[in-house]
Protein backbone atom coordinates (compact mmCIF):
# COMPACT_ATOMS: atom_id res chain seq x y z
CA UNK A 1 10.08 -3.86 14.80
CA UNK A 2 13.48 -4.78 13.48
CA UNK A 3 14.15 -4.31 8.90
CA UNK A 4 13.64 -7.73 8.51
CA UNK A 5 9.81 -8.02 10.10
CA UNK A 6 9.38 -4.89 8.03
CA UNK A 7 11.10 -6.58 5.17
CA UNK A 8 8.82 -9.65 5.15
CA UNK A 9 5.53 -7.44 6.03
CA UNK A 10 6.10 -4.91 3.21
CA UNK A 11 6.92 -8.12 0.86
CA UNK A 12 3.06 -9.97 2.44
CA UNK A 13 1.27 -6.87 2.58
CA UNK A 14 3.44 -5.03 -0.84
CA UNK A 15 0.95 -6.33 -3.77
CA UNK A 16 -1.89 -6.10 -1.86
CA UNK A 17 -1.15 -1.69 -1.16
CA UNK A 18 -0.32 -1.71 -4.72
CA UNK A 19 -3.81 -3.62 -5.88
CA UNK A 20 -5.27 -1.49 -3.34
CA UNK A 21 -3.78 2.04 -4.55
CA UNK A 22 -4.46 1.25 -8.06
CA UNK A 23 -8.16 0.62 -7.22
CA UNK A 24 -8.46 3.94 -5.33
CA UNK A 25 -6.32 5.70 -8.61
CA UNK A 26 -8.92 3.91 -11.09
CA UNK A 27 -12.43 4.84 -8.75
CA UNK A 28 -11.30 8.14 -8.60
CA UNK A 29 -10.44 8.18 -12.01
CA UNK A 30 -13.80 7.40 -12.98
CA UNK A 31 -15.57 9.61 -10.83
CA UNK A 32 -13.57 12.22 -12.12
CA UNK A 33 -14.50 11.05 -15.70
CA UNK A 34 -18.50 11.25 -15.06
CA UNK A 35 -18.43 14.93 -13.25
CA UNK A 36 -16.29 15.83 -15.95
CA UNK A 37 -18.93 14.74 -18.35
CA UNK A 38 -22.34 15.17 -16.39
CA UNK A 39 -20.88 19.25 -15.26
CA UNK A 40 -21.99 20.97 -18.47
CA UNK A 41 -24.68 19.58 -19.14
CA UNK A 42 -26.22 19.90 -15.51
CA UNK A 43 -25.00 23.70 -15.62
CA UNK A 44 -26.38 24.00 -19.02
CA UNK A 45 -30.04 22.85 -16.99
CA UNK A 46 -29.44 25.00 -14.58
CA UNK A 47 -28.73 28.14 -16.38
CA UNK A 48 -31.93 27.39 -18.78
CA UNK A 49 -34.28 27.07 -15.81
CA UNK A 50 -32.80 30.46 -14.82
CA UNK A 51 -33.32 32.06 -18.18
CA UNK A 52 -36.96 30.92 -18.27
């Protein structure tokens, strides 16, 4: 594979890894989001079915 095939593959294949990355970035973004939010109030369950 010579720099010009890599050249023209990263310049086919270059906004589609960058559409691609961003997607992953935003998912885990938003999972990261939701635990952040549903973790206290599923510990706050748990540790009140303890108590009682």
């Amino acid at each position: 594979m010579t720099v010009a095939d890599a050249v023209s593959l990263g310049i086919q294949f270059g906004p589609f890894v960058i559409a691609l990355l961003s997607l992953v970035v935003a998912l885990v973004c938003t999972i990261l989001r939701i635990f952040v939010n549903v973790w206290p109030t599923f510990t706050r369950l748990h540790h009140g079915l303890d108590i009682r």
